[in-house]
C-alpha atoms as a PDB file:
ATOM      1  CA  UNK A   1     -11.447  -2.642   2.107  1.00  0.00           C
ATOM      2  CA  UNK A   2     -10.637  -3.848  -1.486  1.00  0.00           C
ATOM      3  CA  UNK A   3      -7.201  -5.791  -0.871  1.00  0.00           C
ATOM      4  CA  UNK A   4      -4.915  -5.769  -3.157  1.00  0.00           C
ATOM      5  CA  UNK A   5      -1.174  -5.392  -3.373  1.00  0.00           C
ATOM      6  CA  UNK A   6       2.493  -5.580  -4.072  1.00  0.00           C
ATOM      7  CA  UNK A   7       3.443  -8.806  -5.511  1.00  0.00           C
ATOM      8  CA  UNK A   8       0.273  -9.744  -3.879  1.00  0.00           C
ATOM      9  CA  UNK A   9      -2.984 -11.137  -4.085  1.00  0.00           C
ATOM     10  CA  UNK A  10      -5.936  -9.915  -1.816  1.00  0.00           C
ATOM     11  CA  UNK A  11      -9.641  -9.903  -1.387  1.00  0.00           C
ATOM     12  CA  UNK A  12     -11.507  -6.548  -0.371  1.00  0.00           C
ATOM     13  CA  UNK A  13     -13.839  -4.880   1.727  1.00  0.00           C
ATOM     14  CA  UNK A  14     -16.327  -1.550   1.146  1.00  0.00           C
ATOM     15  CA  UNK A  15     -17.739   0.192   3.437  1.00  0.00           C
ATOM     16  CA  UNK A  16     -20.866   2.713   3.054  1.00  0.00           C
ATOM     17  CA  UNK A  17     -20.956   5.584   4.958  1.00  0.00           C
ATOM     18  CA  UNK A  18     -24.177   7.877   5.802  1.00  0.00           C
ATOM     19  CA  UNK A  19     -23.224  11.541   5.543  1.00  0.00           C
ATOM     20  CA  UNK A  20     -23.914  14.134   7.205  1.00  0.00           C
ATOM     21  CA  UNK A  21     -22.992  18.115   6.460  1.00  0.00           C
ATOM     22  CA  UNK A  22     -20.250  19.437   5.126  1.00  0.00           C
ATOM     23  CA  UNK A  23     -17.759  20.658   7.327  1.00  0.00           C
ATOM     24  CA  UNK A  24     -15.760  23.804   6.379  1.00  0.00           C
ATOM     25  CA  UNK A  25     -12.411  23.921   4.531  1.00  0.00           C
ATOM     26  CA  UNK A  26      -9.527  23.782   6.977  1.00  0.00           C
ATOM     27  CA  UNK A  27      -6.826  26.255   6.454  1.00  0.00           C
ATOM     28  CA  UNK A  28      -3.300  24.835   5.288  1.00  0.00           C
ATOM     29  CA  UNK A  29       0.400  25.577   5.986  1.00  0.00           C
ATOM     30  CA  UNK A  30       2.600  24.181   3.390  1.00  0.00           C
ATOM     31  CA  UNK A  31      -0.102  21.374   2.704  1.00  0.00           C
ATOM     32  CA  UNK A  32      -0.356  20.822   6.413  1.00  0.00           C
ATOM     33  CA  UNK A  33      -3.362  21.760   8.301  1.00  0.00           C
ATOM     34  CA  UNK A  34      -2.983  24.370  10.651  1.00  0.00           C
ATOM     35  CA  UNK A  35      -5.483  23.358  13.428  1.00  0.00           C
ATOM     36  CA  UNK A  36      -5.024  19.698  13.532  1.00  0.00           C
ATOM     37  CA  UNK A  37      -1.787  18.299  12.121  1.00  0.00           C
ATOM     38  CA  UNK A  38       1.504  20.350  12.597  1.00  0.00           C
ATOM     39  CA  UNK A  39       4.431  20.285  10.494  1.00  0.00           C
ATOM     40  CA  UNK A  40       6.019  18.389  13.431  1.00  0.00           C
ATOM     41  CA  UNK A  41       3.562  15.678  13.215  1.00  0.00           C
ATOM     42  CA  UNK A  42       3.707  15.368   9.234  1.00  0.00           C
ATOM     43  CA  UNK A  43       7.403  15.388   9.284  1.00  0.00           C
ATOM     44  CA  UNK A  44       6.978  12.081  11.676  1.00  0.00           C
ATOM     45  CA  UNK A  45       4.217  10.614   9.366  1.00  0.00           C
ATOM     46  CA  UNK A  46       6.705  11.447   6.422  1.00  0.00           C
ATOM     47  CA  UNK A  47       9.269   9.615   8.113  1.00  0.00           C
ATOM     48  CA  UNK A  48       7.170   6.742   8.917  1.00  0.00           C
ATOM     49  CA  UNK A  49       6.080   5.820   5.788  1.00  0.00           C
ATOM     50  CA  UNK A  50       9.887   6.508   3.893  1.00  0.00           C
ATOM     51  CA  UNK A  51      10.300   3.358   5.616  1.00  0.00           C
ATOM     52  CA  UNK A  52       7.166   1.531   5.114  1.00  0.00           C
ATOM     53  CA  UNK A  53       7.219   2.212   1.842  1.00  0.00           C
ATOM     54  CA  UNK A  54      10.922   2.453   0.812  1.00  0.00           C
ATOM     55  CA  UNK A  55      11.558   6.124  -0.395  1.00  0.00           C
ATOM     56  CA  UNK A  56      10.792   9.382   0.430  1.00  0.00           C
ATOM     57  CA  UNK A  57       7.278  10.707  -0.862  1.00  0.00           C
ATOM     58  CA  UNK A  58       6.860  13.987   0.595  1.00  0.00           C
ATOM     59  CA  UNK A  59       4.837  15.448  -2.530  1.00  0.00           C
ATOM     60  CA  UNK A  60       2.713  13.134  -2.807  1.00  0.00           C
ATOM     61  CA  UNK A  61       1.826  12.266   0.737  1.00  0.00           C
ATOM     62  CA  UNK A  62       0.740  16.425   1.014  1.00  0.00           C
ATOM     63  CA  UNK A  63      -1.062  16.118  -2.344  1.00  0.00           C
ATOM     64  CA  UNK A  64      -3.352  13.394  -0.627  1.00  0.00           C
ATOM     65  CA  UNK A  65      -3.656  15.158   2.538  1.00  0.00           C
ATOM     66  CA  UNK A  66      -4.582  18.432   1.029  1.00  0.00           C
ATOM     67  CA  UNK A  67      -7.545  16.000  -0.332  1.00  0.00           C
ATOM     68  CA  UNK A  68      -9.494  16.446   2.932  1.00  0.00           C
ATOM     69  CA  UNK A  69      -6.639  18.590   4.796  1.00  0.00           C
ATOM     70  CA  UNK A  70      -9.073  18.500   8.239  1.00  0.00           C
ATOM     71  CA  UNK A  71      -9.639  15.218   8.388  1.00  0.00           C
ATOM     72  CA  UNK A  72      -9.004  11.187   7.910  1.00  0.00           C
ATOM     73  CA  UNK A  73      -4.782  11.411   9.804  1.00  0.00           C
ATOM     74  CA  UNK A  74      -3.682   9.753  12.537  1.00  0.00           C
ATOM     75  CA  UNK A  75       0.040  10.094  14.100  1.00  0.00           C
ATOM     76  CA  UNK A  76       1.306   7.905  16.628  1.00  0.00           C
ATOM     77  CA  UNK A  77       4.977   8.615  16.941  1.00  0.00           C
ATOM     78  CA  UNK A  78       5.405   5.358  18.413  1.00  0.00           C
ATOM     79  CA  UNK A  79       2.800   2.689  16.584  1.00  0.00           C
ATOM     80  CA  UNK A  80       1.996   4.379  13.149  1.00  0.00           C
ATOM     81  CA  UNK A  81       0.413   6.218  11.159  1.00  0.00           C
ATOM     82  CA  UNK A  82      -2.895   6.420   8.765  1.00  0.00           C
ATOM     83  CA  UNK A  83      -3.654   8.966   6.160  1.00  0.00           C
ATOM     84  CA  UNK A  84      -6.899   8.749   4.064  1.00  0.00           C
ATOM     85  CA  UNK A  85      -7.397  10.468   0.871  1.00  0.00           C
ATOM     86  CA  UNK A  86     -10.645  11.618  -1.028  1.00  0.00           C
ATOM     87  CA  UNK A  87     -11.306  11.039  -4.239  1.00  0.00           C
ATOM     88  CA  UNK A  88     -14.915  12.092  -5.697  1.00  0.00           C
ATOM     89  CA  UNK A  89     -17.000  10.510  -3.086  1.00  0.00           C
ATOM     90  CA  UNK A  90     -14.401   7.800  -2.341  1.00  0.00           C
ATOM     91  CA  UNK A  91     -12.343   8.031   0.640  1.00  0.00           C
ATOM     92  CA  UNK A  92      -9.722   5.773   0.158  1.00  0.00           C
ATOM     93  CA  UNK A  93      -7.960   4.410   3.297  1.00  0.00           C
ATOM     94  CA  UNK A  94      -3.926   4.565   2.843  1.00  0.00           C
ATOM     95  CA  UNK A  95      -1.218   4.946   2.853  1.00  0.00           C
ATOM     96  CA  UNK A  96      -1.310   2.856   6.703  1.00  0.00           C
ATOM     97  CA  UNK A  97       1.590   1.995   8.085  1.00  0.00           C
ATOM     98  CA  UNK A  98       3.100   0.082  12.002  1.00  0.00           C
ATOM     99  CA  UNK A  99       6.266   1.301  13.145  1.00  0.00           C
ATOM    100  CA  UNK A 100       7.615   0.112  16.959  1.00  0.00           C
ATOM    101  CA  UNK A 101       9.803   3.661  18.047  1.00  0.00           C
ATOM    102  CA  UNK A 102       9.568   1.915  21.173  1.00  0.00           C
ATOM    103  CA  UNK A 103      12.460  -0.604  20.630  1.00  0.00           C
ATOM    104  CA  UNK A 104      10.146  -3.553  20.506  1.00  0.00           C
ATOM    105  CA  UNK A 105       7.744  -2.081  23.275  1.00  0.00           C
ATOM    106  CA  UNK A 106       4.566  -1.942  21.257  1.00  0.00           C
ATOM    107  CA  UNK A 107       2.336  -5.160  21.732  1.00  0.00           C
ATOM    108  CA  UNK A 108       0.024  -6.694  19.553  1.00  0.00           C
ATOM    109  CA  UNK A 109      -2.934  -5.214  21.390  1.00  0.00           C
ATOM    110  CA  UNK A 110      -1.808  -1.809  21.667  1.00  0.00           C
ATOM    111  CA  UNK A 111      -1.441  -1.808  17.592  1.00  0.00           C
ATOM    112  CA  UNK A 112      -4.997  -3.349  17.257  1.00  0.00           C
ATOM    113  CA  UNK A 113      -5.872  -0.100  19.261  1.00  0.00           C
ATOM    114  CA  UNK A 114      -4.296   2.010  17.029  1.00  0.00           C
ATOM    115  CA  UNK A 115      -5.801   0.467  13.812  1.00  0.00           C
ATOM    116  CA  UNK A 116      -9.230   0.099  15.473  1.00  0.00           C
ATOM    117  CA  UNK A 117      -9.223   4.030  16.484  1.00  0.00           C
ATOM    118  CA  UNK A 118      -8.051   5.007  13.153  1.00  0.00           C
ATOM    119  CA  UNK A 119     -10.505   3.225  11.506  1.00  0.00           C
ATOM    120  CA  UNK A 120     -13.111   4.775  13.606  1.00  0.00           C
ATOM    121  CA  UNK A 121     -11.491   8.108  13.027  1.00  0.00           C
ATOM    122  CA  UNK A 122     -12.251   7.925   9.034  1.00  0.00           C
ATOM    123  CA  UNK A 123     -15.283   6.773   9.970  1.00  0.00           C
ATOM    124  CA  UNK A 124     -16.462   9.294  12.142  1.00  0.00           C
ATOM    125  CA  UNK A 125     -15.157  11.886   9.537  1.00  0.00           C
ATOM    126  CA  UNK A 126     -16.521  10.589   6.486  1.00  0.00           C
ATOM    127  CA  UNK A 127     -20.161  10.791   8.181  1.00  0.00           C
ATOM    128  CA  UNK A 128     -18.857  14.930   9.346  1.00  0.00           C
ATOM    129  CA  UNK A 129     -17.952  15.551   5.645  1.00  0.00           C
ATOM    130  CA  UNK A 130     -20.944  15.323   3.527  1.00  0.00           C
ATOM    131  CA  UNK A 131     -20.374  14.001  -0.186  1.00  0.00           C
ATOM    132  CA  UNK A 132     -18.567  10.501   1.162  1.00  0.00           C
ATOM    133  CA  UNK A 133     -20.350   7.660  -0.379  1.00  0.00           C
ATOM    134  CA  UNK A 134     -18.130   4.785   0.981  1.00  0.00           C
ATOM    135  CA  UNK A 135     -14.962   3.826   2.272  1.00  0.00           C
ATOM    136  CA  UNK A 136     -12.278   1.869   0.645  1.00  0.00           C
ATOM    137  CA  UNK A 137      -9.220   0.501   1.363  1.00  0.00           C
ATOM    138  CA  UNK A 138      -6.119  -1.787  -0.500  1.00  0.00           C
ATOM    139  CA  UNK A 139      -4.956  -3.979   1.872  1.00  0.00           C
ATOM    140  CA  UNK A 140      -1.910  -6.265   0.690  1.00  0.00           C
ATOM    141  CA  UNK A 141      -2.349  -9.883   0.858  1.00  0.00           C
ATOM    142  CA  UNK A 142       1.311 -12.321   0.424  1.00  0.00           C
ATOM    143  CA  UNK A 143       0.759 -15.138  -2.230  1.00  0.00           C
ATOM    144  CA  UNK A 144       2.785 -17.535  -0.028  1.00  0.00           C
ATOM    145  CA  UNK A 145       4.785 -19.352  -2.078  1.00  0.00           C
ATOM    146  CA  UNK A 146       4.126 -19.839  -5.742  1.00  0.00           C
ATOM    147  CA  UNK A 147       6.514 -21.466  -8.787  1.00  0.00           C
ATOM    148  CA  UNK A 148       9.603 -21.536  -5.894  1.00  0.00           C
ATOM    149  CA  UNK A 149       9.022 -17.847  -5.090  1.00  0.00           C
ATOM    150  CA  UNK A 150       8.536 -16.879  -1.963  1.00  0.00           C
ATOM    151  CA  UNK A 151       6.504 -13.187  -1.675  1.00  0.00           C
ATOM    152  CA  UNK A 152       6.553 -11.242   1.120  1.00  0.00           C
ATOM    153  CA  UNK A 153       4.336 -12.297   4.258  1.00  0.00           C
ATOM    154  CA  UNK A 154       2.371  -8.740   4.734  1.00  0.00           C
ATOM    155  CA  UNK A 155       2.025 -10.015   8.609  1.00  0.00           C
ATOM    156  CA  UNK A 156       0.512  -6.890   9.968  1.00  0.00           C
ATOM    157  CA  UNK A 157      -2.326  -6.491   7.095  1.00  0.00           C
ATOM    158  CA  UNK A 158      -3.790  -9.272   8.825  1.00  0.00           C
ATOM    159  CA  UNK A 159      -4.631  -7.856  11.674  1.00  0.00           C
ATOM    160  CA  UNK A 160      -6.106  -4.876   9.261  1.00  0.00           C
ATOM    161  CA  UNK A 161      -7.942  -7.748   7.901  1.00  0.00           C
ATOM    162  CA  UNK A 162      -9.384  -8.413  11.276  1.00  0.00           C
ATOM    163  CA  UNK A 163     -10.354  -4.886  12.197  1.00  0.00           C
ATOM    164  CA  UNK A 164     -12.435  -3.536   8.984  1.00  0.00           C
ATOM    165  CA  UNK A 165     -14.019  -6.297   9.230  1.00  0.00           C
ATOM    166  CA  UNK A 166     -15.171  -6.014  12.662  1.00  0.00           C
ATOM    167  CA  UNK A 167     -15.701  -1.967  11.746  1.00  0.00           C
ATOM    168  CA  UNK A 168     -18.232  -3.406   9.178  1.00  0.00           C
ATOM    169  CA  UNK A 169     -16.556  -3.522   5.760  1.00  0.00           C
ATOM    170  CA  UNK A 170     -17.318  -6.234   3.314  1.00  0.00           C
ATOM    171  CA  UNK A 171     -15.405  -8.131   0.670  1.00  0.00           C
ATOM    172  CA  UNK A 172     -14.693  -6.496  -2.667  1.00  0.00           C
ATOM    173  CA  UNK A 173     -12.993  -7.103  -5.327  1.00  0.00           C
ATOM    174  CA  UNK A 174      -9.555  -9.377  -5.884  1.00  0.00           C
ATOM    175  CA  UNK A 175      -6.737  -7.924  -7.811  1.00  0.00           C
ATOM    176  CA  UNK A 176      -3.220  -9.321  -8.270  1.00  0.00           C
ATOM    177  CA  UNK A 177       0.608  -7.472  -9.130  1.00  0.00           C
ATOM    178  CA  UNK A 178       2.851  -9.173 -11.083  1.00  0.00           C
ATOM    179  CA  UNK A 179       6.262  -8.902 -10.924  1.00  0.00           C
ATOM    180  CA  UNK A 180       9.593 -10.821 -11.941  1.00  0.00           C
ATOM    181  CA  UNK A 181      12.202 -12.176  -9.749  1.00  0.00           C
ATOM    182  CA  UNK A 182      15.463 -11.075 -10.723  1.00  0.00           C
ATOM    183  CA  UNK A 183      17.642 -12.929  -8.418  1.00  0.00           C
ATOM    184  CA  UNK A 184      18.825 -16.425  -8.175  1.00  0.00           C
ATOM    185  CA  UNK A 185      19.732 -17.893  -5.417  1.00  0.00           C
ATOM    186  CA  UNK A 186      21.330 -21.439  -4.105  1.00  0.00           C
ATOM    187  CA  UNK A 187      21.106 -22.593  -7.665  1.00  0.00           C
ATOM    188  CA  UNK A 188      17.740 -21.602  -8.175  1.00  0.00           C
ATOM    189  CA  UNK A 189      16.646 -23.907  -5.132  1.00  0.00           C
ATOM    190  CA  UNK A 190      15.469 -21.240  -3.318  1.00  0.00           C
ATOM    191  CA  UNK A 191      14.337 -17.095  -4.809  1.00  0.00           C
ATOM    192  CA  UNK A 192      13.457 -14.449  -2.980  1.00  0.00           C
ATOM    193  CA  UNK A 193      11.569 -11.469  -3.955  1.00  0.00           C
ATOM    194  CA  UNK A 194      12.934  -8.491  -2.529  1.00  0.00           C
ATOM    195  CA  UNK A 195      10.366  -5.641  -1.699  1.00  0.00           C
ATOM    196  CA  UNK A 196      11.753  -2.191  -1.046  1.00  0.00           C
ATOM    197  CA  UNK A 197      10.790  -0.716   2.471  1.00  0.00           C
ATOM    198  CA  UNK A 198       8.732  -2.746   5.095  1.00  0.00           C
ATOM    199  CA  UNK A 199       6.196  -4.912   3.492  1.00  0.00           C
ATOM    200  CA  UNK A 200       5.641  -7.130   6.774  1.00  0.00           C
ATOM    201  CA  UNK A 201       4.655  -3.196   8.519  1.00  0.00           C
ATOM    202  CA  UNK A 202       2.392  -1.998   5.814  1.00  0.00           C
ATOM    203  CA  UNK A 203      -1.632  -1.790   6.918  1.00  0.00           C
ATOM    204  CA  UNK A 204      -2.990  -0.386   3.399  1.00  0.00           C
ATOM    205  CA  UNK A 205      -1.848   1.034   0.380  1.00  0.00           C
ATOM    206  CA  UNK A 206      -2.870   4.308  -0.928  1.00  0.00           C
ATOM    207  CA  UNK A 207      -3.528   2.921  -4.149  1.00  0.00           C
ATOM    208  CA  UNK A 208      -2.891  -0.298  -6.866  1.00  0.00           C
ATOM    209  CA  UNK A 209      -0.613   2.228  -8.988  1.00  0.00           C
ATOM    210  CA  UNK A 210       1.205   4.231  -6.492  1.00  0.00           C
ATOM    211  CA  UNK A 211       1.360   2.042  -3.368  1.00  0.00           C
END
């Protein structure tokens, strides 16, 4: 896990993986693998993380799929979701997301479930794979309050925290985004910095540059 996100500060966490062979190329539909996940179950993911993250990234979310299209998702209709994404012998843990479809219904140990399984998912993939040198993922972490700003609390990337941890990953690196606030409020007694989508329901970012 290297943490690390919006309007955030975080500390990280790597995990090595031992490989084993490489498992054959799964066959895609539309970016969409035709064995595993189904269209229906992308389409949920998709919707999922439009509100996680704020907009609609449909392209992009296939693109990283497509990156190991057999392995590393995970669709719960009603708790979340977790897509990993290869790059070289990286595979990079995000975009994660907690949703409750269940009007409130989902508890906090049923979620720990979710992320605990998911992690163990990648996991157990990576080692199928063959090539996978480690796992890493960017897990947001809120500033608090700094300068009379008050950042977004990122309250379910702590139980993330909990769970890599206890799946074996170790602290990486720190990194830190910047950003501006742009509104006033209460005569400048109290500012806000609004986040699109769900930051308090985000588990891991896909990446520093394209969240």
């Amino acid at each position: 896990e290297v943490k690390g996100g919006d309007a955030g500060e975080g500390k990280g966490n790597v995990r090595t993986v031992s490989t084993a062979s490489t498992t054959d190329p799964a066959t895609t539909l539309g970016g969409i693998a035709a064995d595993q996940t189904t269209r229906e179950e992308f389409a949920a993911l998709n919707a999922m993380d439009t509100v996680v993250f704020g907009a609609d990234r449909e392209t992009l979310l296939k693109a990283w799929f497509d990156t190991s299209p057999n392995e590393f998702c995970v669709v719960d209709k009603d708790t979340g979701y977790a897509l990993a994404h290869t790059r070289g012998d990286v595979v990079y843990l995000g975009p994660w997301g907690v949703v409750d479809a269940g009007g409130g219904k989902r508890n906090a140990t049923e979620r720990e479930k979710f992320v605990a399984d998911a992690i163990r998912k990648v996991e157990d993939d990576a080692s199928r794979k063959g090539g996978v040198k480690k796992l890493v993922a960017y897990v947001p972490s809120p500033l608090g309050i700094q300068n009379g700003m008050t950042y977004p609390t990122f309250t379910a990337s702590e139980g993330m925290d909990i769970a890599l941890e206890k799946a074996g990953f170790t602290p990486g690196e720190i990194t830190t985004r910047m950003a501006m606030c742009l509104e006033v409020l209460d005569g400048d007694v109290e500012r806000q910095l609004r986040e699109p989508g769900a930051p308090n329901e985000t588990l891991a970012v896909a990446s520093l540059d394209l969240g």
